[in-house]
Protein backbone atom coordinates (compact mmCIF):
# COMPACT_ATOMS: atom_id res chain seq x y z
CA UNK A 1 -1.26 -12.10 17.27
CA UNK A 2 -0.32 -15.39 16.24
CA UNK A 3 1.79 -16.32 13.31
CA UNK A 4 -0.21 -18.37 10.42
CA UNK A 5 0.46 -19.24 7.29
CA UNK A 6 -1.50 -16.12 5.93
CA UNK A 7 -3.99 -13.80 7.71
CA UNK A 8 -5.15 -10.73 5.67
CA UNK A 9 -3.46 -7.45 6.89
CA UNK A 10 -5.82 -5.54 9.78
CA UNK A 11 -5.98 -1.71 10.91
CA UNK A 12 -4.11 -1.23 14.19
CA UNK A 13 -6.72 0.93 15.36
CA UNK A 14 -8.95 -2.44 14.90
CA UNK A 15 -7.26 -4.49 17.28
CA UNK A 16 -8.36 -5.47 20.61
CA UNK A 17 -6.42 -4.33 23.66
CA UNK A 18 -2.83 -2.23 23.68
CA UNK A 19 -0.52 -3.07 20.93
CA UNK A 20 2.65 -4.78 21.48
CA UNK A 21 5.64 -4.44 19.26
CA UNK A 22 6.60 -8.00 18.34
CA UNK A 23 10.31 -10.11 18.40
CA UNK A 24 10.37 -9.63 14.31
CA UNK A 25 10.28 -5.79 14.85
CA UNK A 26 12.79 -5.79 17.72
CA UNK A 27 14.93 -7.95 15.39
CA UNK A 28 14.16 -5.30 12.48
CA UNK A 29 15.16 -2.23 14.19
CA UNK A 30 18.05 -4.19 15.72
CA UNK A 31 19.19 -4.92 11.83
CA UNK A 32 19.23 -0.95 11.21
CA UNK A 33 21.41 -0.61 14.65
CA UNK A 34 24.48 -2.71 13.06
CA UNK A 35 23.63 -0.93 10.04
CA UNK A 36 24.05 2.45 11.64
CA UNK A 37 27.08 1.36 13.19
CA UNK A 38 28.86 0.38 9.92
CA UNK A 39 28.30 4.16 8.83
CA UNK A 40 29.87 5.52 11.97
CA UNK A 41 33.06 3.21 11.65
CA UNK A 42 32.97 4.44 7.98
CA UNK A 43 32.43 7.88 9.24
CA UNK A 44 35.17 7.68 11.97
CA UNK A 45 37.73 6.37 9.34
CA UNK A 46 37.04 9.51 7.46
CA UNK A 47 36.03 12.52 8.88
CA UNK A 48 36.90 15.15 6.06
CA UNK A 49 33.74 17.11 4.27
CA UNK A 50 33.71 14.05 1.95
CA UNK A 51 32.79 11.59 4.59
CA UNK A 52 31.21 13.54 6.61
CA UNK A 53 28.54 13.95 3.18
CA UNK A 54 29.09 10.44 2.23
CA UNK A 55 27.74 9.05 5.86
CA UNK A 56 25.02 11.86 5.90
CA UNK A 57 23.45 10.84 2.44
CA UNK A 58 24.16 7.02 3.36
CA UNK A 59 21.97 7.54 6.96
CA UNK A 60 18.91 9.61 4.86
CA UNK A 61 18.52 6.52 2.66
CA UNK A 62 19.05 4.12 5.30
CA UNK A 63 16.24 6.45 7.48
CA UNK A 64 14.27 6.33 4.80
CA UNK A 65 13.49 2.69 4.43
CA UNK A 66 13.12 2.13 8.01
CA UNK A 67 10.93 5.21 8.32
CA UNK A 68 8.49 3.52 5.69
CA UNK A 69 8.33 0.13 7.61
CA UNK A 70 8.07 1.70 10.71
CA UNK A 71 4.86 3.83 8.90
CA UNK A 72 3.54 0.02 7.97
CA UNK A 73 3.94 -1.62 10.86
CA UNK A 74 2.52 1.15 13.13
CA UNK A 75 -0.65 1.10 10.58
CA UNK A 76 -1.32 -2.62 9.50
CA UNK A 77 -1.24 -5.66 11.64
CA UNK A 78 0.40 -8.74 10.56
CA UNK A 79 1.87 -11.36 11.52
CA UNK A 80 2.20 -14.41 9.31
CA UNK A 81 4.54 -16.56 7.09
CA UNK A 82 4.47 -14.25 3.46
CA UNK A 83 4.69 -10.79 5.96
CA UNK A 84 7.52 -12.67 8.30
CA UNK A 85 9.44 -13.76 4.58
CA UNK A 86 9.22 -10.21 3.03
CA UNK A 87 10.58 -8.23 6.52
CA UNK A 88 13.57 -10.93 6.36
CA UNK A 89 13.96 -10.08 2.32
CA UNK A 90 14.15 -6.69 3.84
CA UNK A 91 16.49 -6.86 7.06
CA UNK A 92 19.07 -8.77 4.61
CA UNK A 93 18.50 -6.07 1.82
CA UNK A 94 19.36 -3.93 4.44
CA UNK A 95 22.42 -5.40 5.97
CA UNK A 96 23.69 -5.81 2.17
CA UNK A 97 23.42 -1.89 1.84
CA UNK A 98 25.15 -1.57 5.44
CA UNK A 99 28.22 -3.49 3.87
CA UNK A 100 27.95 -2.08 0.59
CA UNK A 101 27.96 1.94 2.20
CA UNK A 102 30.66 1.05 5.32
CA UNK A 103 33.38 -0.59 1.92
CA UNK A 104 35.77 1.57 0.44
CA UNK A 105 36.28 -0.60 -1.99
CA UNK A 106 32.87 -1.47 -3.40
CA UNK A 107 31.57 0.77 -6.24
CA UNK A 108 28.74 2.08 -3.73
CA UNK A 109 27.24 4.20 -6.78
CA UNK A 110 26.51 1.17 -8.49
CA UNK A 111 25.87 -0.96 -5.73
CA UNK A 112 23.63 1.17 -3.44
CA UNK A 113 20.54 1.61 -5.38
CA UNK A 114 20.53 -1.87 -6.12
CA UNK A 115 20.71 -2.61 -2.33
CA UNK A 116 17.79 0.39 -1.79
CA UNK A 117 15.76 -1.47 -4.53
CA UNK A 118 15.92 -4.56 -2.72
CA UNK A 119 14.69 -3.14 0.45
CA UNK A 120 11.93 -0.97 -0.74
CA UNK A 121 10.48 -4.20 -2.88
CA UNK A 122 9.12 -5.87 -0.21
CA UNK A 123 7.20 -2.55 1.37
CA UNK A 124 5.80 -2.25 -1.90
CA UNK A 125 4.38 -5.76 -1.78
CA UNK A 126 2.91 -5.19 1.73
CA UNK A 127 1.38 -2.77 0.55
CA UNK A 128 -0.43 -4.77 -2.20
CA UNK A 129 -1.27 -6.82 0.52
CA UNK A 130 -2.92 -4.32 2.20
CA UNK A 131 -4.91 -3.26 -1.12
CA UNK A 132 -6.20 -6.54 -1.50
CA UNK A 133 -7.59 -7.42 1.85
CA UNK A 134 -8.62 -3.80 2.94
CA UNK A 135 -10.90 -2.20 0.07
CA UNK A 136 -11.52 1.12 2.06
CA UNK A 137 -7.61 1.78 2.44
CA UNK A 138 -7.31 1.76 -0.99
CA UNK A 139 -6.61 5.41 -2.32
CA UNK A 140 -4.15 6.48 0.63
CA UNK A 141 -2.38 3.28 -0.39
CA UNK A 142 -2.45 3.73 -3.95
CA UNK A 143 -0.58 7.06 -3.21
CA UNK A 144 1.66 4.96 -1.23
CA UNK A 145 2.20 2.79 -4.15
CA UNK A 146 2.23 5.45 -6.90
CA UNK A 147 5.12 7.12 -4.85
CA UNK A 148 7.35 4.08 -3.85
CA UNK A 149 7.33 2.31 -7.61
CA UNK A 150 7.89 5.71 -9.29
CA UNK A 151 10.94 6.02 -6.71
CA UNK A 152 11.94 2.58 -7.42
CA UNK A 153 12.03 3.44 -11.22
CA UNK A 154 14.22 6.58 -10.49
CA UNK A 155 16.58 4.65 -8.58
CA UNK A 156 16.92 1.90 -11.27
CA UNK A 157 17.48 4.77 -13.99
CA UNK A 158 19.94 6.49 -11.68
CA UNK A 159 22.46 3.16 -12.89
CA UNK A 160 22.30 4.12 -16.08
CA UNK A 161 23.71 7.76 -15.21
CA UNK A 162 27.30 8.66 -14.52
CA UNK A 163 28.03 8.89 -11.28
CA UNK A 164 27.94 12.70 -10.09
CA UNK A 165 24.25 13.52 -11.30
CA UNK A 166 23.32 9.90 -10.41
CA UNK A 167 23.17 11.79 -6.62
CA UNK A 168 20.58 14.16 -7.45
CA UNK A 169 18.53 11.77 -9.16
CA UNK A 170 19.09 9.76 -5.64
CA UNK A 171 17.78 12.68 -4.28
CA UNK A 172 14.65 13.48 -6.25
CA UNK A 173 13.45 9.75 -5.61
CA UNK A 174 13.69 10.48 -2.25
C-alpha cells in the first residue's frame, strides 16, 4: 500500500495478494526491542524477588500494548499520514514507559500509567477509525472500545490510589 494523506482503514482479508509487514511495523516492534532491553538491564541490576516481580509486571504491560497493535495491524490495513502519526504517538509513548520502568529513581507508580495511557490512546483512536469507515465491524469493535476506555479509566483512577493497591487495580485493567 501506498502512504496518502488518509485512506479509510480496510480488512486484511480484503487485500489483494500476500500481505507484507511494512518499514513502520519493523520500526514498531524494533521500539519494543530497546524497550525490552531496558527491563533486562533493570532486571540484571536487581535480581532479588523484588525485581524479579518488578520486571515481570513491567514486561505484562509492555506485552500488552504491543499485543493490541499487533491484533490491529494483523486485522486492518493502513497506511497513511493520521495512522503513520498515531503509531509514532505510540512508539514514543512507549519508549517514555521503557525509561520510566528501567529508572530507579523515577516514581514509576506515578509515572507508569501515565506512560500506559499514552500508548493505549492512540489504539483507541484507530479503532474509531475503523468504526467509521467499516460499518459491519462495528460491534466486535465496540467491544474493543468498551474494553480499552474502561481500562484507560482504571488506570487513570489507579493515580489517585496509594501505591500498594494501585497494583491490583493495574491488574484488573489488564
Amino acid at each position: 500500500m501506498a502512504l496518502t494523506k488518509w485512506q479509510p482503514p480496510l480488512p486484511r482479508q480484503l487485500l489483494d495478494g500476500e500481505s507484507r509487514v511494512t518499514w513502520l511495523e519493523l520500526f514498531f516492534d524494533l521500539i519494543y526491542v530497546a524497550a525490552l532491553i531496558q527491563l533486562g538491564d533493570r532486571l540484571a541490576g536487581d535480581v532479588s524477588i523484588t525485581g524479579v516481580l518488578r520486571f515481570t509486571g513491567a514486561f505484562v504491560i509492555l506485552w500488552w500494548t504491543w499485543t493490541g497493535t499487533t491484533a490491529f495491524m494483523n486485522r486492518f490495513a493502513v497506511d497513511d499520514v493520521p495512522h503513520r502519526f498515531l503509531m509514532f504517538v505510540q512508539m514514543f509513548a512507549v519508549g517514555q514507559f521503557a525509561i520510566i520502568a528501567a529508572t530507579a529513581e523515577t516514581d514509576r507508580a506515578r509515572w507508569l500509567p501515565l506512560a500506559y495511557i499514552a500508548a493505549r490512546i492512540p489504539l483507541l483512536i484507530m479503532y474509531l477509525r475503523v468504526r467509521t469507515s467499516l460499518p459491519e465491524t462495528r460491534p466486535l469493535v465496540d467491544l474493543y472500545l468498551r474494553s480499552f476506555a474502561g481500562s484507560l479509566v482504571l488506570w487513570a483512577g489507579s493515580l489517585l490510589v496509594p501505591t500498594p493497591a494501585r497494583y491490583w487495580i493495574w491488574a484488573l485493567a489488564l
